[in-house]
Protein backbone atom coordinates (compact mmCIF):
# COMPACT_ATOMS: atom_id res chain seq x y z
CA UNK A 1 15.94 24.69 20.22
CA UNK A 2 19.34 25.27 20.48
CA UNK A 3 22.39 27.32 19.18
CA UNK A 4 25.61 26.56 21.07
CA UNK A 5 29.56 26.71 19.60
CA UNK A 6 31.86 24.69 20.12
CA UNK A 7 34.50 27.01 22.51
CA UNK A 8 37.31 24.48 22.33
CA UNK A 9 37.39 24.43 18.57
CA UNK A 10 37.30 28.13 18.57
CA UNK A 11 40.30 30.04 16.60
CA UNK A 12 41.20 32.58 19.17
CA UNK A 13 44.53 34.36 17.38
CA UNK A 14 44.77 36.67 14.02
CA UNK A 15 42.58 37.84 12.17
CA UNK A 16 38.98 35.38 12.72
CA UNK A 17 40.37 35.34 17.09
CA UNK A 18 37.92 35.60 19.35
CA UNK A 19 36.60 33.85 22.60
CA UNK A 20 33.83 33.48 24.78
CA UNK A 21 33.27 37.30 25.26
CA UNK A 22 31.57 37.01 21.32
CA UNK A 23 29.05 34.56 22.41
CA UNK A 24 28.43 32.34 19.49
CA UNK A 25 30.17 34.87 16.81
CA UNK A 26 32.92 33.82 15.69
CA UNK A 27 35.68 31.95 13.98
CA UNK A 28 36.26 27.68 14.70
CA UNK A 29 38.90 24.90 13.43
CA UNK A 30 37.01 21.77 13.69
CA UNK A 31 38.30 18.41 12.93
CA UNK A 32 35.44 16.11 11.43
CA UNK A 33 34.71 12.28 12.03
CA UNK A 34 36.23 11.58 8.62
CA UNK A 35 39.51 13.29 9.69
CA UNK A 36 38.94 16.21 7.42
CA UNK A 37 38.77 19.79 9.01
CA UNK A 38 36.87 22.24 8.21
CA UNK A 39 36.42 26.08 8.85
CA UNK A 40 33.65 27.58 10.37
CA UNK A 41 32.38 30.98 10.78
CA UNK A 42 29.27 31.21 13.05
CA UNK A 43 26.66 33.88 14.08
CA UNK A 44 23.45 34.45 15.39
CA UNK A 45 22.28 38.16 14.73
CA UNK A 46 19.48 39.87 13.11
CA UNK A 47 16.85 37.07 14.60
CA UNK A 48 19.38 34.50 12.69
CA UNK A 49 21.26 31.47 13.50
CA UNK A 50 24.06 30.99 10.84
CA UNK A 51 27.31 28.96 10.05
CA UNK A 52 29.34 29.02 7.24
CA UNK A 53 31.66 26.04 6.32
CA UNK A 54 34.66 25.52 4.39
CA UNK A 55 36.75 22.67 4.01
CA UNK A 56 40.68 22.93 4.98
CA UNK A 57 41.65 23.02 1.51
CA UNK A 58 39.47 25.09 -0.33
CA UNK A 59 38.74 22.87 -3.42
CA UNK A 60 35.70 21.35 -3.04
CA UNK A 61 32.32 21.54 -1.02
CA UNK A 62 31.63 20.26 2.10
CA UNK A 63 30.03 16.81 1.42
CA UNK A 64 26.10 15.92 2.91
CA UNK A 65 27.71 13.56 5.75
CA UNK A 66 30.37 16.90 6.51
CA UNK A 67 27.25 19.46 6.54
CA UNK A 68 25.10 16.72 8.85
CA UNK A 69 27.66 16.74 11.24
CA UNK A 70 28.42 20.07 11.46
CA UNK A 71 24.19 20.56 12.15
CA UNK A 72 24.75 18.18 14.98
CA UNK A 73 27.61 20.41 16.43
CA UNK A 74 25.64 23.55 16.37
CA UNK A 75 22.11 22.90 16.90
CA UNK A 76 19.88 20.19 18.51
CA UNK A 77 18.58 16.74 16.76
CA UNK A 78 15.25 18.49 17.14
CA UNK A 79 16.39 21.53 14.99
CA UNK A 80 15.47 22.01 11.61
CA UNK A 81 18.08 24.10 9.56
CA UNK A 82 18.47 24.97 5.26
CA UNK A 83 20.61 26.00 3.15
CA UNK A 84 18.87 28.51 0.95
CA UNK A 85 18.72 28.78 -2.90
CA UNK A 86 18.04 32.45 -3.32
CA UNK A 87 16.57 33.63 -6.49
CA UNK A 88 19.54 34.51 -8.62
CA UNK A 89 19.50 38.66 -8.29
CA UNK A 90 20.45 38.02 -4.60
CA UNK A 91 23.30 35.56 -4.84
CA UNK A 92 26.11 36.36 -3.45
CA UNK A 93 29.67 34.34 -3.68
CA UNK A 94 32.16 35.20 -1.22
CA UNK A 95 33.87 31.85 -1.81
CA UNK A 96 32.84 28.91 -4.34
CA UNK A 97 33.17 26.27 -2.03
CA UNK A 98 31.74 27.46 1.13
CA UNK A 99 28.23 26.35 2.04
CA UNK A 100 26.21 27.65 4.76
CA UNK A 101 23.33 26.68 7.29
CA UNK A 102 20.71 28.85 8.94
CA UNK A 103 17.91 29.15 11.19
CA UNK A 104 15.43 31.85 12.18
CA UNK A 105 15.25 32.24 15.60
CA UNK A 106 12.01 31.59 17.12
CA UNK A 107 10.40 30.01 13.86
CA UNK A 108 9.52 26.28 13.05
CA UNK A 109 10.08 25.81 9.84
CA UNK A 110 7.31 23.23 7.53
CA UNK A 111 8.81 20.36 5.71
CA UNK A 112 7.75 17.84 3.11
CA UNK A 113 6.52 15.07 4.31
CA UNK A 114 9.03 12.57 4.09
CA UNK A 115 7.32 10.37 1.47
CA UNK A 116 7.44 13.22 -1.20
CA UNK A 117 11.56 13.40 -0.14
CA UNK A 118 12.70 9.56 -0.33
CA UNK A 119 12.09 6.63 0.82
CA UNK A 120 12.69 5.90 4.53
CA UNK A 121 14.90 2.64 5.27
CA UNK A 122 15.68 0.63 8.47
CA UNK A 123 18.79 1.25 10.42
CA UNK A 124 20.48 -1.22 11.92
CA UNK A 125 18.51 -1.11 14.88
CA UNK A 126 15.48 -1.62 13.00
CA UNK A 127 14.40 2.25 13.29
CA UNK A 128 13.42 4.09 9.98
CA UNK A 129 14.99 7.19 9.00
């Protein structure tokens, strides 16, 4: 398991600058598959692994496909990450359209077994997923 940033994306002027004296704390402009960018903020204190992402423009959520690929920057394949769903005392809404990903450090998280989530399909190559 694996937490790395991306230290060419990272915004390194103003107010969110840093660089590679924060380790993986800090601010990053990435530019996304799609074409869209989005912002990231990323840390990994406390015995937590965390980004939070916003898209460029501030209207809308990051999409599933966005999110996945933004797992794949920061963490391994192997990695499993969530978004949590607090109960409702402890919300807390910096922004409306900013989503975020974790990971305890040191923990493997249980999953569903994929039957109970959907149904798994063939790729192209043949492989299920």
């Amino acid at each position: 398991m694996s937490f790395r940033v991306p230290d060419d994306k990272r915004i390194r002027t103003g107010a969110y600058g840093s660089d590679e004296r924060y380790g993986n704390n800090g601010a990053f402009a990435i530019r996304l598959r799609g074409g869209r960018r989005v912002y990231v903020i990323a840390s990994d204190g406390a015995g937590w692994e965390h980004v939070s992402v916003t898209l460029q423009d501030w209207k809308c959520c990051p999409s599933w496909p966005e999110m996945c690929e933004i797992k794949s920057i920061f963490w391994e394949p192997g990695d499993c990450v969530i978004q949590f769903h607090p109960p409702e005392n402890e919300y807390v809404n910096d922004h409306p359209f900013c989503l975020h990903l974790w990971r305890r450090v040191g923990v493997n998280l249980e999953t569903p077994p994929g039957e109970l989530v959907g149904t798994r399909v063939p790729n192209t190559k043949g492989e299920t997923r």
